[in-house]
C-alpha atoms as a PDB file:
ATOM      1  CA  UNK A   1       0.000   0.000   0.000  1.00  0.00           C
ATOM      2  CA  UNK A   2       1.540   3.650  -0.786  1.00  0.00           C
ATOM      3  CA  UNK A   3       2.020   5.916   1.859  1.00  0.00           C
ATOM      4  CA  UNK A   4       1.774   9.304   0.089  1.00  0.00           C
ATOM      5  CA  UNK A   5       1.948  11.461   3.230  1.00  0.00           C
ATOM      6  CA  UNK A   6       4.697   9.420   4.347  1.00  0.00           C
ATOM      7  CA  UNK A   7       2.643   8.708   7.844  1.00  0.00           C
ATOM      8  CA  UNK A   8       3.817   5.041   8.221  1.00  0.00           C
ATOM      9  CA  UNK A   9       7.303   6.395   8.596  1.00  0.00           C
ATOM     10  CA  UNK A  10       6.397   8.667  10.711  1.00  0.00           C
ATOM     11  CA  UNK A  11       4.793   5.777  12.849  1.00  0.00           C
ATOM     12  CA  UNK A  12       7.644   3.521  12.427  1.00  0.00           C
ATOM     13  CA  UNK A  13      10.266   6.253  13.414  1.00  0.00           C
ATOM     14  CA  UNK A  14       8.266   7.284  16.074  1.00  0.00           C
ATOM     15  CA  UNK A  15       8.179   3.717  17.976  1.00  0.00           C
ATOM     16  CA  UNK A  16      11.461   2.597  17.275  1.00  0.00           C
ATOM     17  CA  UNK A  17      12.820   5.692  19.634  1.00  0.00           C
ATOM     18  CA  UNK A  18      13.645   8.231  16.778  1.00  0.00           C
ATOM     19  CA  UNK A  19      15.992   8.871  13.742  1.00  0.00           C
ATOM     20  CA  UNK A  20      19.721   9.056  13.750  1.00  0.00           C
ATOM     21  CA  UNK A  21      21.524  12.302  14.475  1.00  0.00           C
ATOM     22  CA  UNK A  22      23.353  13.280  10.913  1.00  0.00           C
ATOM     23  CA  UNK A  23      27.337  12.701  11.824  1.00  0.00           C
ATOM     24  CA  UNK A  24      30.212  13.813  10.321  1.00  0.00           C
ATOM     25  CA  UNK A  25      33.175  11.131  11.687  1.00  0.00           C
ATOM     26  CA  UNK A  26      36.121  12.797   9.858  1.00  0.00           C
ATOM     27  CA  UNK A  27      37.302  15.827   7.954  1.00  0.00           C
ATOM     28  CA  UNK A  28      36.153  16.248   3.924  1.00  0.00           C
ATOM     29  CA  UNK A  29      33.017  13.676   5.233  1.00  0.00           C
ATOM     30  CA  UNK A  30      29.613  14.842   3.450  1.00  0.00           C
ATOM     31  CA  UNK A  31      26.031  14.532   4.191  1.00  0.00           C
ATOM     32  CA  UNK A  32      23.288  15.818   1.966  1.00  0.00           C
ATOM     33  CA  UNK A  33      19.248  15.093   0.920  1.00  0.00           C
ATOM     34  CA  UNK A  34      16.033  16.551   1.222  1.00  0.00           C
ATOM     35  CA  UNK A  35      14.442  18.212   4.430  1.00  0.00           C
ATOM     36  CA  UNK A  36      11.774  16.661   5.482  1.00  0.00           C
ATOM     37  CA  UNK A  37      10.697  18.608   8.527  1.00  0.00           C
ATOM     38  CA  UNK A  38      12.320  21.383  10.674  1.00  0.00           C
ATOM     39  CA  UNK A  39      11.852  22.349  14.250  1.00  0.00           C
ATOM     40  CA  UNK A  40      13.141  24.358  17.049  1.00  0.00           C
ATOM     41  CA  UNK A  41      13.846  22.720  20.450  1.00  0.00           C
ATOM     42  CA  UNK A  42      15.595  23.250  23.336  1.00  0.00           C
ATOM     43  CA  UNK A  43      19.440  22.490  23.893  1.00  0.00           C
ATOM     44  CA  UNK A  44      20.640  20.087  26.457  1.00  0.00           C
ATOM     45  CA  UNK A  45      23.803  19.456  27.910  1.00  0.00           C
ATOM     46  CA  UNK A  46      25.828  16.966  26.349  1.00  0.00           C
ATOM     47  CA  UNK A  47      26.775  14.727  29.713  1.00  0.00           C
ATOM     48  CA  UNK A  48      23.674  15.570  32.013  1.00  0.00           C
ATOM     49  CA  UNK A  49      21.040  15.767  29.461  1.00  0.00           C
ATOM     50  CA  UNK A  50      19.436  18.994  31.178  1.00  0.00           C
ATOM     51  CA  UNK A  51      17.990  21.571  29.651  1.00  0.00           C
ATOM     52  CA  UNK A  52      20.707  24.208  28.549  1.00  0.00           C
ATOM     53  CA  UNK A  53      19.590  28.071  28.579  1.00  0.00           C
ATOM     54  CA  UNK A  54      21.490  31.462  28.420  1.00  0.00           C
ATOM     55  CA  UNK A  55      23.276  33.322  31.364  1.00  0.00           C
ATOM     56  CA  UNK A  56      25.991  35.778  31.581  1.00  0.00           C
ATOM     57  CA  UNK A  57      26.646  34.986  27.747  1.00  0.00           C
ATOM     58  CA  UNK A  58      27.362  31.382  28.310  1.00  0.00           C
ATOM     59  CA  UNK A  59      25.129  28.095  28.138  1.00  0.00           C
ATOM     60  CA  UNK A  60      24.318  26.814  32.154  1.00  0.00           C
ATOM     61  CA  UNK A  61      22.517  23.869  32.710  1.00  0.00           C
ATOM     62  CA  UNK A  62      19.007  24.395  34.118  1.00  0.00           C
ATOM     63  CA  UNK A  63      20.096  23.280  37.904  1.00  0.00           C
ATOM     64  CA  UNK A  64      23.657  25.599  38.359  1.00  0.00           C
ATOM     65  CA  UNK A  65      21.674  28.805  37.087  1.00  0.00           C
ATOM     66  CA  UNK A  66      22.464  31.659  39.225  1.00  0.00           C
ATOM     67  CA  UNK A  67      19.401  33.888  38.088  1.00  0.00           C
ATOM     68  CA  UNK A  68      15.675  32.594  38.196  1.00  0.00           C
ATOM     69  CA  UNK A  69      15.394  35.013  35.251  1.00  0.00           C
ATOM     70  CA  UNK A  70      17.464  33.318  32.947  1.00  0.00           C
ATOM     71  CA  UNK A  71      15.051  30.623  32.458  1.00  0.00           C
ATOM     72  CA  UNK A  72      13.122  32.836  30.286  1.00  0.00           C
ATOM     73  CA  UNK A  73      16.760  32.539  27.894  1.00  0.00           C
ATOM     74  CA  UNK A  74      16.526  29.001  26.886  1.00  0.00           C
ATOM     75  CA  UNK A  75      19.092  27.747  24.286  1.00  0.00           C
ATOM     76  CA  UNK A  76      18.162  26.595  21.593  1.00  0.00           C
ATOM     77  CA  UNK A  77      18.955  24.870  18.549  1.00  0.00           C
ATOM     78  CA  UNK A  78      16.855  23.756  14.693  1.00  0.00           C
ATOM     79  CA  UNK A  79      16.699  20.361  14.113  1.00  0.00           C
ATOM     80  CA  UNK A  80      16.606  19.456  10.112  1.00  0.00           C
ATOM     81  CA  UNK A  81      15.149  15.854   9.376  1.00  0.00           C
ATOM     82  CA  UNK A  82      17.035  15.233   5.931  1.00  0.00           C
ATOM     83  CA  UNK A  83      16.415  12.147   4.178  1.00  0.00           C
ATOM     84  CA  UNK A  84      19.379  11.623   2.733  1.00  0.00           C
ATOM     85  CA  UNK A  85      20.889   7.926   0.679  1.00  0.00           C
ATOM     86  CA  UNK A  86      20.455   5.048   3.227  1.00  0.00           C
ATOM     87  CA  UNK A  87      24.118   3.767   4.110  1.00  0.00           C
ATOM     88  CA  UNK A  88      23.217   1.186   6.341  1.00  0.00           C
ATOM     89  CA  UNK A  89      25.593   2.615   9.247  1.00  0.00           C
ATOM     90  CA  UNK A  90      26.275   5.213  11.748  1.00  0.00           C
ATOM     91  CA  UNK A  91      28.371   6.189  14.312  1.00  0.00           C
ATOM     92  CA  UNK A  92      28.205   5.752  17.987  1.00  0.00           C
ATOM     93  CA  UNK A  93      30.360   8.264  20.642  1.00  0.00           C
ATOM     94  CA  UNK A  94      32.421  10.818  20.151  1.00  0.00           C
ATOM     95  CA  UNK A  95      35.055   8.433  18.727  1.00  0.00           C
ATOM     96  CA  UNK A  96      32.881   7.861  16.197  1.00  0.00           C
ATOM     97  CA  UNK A  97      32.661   3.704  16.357  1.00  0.00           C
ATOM     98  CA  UNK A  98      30.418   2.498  13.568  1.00  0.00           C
ATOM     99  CA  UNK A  99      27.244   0.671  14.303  1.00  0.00           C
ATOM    100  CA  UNK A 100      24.985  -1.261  11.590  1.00  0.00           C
ATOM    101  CA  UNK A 101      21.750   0.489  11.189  1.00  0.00           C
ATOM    102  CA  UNK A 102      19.544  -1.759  10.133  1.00  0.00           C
ATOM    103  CA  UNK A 103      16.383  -1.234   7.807  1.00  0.00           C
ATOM    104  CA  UNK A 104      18.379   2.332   7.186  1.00  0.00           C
ATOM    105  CA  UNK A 105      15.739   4.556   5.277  1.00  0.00           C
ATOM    106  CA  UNK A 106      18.641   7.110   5.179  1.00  0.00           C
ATOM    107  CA  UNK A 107      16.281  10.234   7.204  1.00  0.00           C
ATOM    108  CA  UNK A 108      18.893  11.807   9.794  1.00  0.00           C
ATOM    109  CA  UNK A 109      18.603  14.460  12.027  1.00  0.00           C
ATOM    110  CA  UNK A 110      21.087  17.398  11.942  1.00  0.00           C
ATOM    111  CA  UNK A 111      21.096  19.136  15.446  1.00  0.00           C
ATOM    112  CA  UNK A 112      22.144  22.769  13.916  1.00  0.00           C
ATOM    113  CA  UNK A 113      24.247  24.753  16.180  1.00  0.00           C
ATOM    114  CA  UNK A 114      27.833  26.537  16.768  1.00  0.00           C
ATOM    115  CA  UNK A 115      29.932  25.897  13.499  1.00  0.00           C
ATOM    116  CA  UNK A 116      26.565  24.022  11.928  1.00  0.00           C
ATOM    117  CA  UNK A 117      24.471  27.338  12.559  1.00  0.00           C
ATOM    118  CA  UNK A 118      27.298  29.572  11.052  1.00  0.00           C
ATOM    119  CA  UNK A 119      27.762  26.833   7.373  1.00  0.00           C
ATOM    120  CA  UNK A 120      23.650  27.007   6.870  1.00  0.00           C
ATOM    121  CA  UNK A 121      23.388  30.890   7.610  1.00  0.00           C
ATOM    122  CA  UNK A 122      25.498  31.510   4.960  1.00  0.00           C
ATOM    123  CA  UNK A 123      24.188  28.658   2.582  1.00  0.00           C
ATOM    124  CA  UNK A 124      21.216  30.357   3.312  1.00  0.00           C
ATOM    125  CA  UNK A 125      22.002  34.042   2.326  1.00  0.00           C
ATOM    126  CA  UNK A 126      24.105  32.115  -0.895  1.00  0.00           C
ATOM    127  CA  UNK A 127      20.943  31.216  -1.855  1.00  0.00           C
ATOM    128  CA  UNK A 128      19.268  34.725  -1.987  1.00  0.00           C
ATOM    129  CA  UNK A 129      17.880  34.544   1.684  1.00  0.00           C
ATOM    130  CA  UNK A 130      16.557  31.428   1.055  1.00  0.00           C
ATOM    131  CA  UNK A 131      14.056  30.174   3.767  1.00  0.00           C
ATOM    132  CA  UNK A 132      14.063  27.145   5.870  1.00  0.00           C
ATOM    133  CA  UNK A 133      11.783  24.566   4.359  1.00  0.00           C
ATOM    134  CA  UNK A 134      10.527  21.360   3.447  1.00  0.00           C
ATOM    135  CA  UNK A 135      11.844  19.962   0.093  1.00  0.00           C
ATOM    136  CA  UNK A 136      14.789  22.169   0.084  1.00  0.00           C
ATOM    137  CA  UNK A 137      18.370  20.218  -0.720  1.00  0.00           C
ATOM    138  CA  UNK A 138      21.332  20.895   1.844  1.00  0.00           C
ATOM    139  CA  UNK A 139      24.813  19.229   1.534  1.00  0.00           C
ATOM    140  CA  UNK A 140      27.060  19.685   4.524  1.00  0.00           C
ATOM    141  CA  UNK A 141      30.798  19.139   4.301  1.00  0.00           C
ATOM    142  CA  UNK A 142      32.445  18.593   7.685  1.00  0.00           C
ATOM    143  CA  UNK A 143      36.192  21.230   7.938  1.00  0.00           C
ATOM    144  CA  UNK A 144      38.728  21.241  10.703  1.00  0.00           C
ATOM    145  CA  UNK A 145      38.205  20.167  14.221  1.00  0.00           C
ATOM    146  CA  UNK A 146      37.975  23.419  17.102  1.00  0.00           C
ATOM    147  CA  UNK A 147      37.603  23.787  20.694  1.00  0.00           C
ATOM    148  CA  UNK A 148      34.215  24.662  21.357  1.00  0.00           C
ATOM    149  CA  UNK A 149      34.210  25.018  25.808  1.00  0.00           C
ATOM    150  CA  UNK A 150      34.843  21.691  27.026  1.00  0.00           C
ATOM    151  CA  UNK A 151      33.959  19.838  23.754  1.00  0.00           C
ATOM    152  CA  UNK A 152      35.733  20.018  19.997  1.00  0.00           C
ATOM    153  CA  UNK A 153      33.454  21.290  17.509  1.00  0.00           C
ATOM    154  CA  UNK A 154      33.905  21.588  13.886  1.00  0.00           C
ATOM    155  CA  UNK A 155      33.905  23.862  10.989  1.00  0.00           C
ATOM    156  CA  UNK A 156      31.417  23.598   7.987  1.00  0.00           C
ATOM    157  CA  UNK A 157      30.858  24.379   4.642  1.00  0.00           C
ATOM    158  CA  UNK A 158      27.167  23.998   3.821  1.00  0.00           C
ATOM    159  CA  UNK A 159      24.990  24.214   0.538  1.00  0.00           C
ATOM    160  CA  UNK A 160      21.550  24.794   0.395  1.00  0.00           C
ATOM    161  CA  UNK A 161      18.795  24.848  -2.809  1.00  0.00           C
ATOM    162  CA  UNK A 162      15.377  26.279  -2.039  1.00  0.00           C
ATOM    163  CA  UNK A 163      12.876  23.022  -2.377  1.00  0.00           C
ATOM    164  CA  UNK A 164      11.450  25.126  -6.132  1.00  0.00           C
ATOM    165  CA  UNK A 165      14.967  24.339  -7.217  1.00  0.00           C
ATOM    166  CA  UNK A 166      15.410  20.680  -5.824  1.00  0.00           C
ATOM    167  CA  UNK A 167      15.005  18.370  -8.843  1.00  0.00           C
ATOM    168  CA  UNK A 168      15.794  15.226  -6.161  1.00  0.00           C
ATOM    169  CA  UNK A 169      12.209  16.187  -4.014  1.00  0.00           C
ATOM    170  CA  UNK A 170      10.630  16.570  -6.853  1.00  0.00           C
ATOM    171  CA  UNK A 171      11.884  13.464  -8.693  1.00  0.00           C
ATOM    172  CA  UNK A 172      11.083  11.242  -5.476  1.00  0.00           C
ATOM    173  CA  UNK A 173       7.848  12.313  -5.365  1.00  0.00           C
ATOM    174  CA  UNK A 174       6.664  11.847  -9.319  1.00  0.00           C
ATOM    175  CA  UNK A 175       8.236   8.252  -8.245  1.00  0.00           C
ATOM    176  CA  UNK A 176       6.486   7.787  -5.310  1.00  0.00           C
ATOM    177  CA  UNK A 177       9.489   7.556  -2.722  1.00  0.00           C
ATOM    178  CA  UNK A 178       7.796   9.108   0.258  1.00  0.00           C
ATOM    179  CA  UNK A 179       5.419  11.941   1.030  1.00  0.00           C
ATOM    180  CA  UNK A 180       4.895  14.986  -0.482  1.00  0.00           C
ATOM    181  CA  UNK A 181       8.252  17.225   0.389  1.00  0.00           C
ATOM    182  CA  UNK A 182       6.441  20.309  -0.500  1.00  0.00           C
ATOM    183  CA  UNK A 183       2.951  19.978   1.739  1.00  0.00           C
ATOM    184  CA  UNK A 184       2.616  21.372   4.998  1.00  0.00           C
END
């Protein structure tokens, strides 16, 4: 049976815990496909898992904040569900260990921030102020490795087409691959 909406893999994503975070293991490694969906959420700290917001310029986990007031400050961050080609792995840790992923229907989740948030700004404005949307194409090129606080981060160089201009949305859909990239 066809799923034009694409609401069975929504189901199936849903109740197997989620998609895979979009990873970039080493230097010159690229990820790329079609958005999907696109939502704001809250940050959370990398080791505790709370909720991350602004004071004094800085991200502070929820429980060491000094000021009641800077819970109205969350930070936050734009996740990008990309369906990109299914490669059957992933990566696990920051030592990026690969891991089978199996049934891979290639959708990842970039968590856009730091270096991320700086590459797809500027894709963006490359693309005449192009919006955030579904059926837009990005392609993200992992650079060189910087301290970011207490983690390394990374640089990026980032490409994005406006979903009017993505031949591969439009292509998928005349073929039946998956919901409609361009309904809301």
């Amino acid at each position: 049976m066809s799923d034009p909406f694409g609401v069975q893999q929504e189901a199936k994503k849903f109740l197997s815990g989620g998609s895979i975070a979009a990873k970039f293991p080493k230097k010159g490694f690229t990820f790329e496909g079609t958005v999907l969906s696109f939502r704001m959420a809250q940050r959370t700290d990398m080791k505790s898992g709370e909720p991350l917001y602004w004071e004094s310029r800085q991200t502070v986990e929820e429980s060491k904040l000094k000021f009641e007031s800077s819970k109205d400050n969350p930070a936050m961050q734009l996740l990008l569900e990309v369906q990109g080609e299914p490669t059957g792995i992933t990566w696990k840790t920051n030592q990026y260990i690969e891991e089978a992923v199996p049934d891979d229907d290639g959708v990842r989740t970039m968590y856009v921030t730091g270096g991320l948030q700086k590459a797809l700004s500027k894709a963006l404005r490359d693309a005449g102020n192009a919006d955030v949307e579904k059926g837009a194409y990005v392609k993200v090129t992992r650079g060189e490795s910087v301290k970011m606080g207490d983690f390394m981060g990374f640089t990026y160089k980032a490409e994005w087409t406006p979903a009017a201009d993505n031949s591969q949305a439009a292509n998928s859909f005349v073929k039946g691959e998956g919901g409609d990239p361009f309904a809301d």
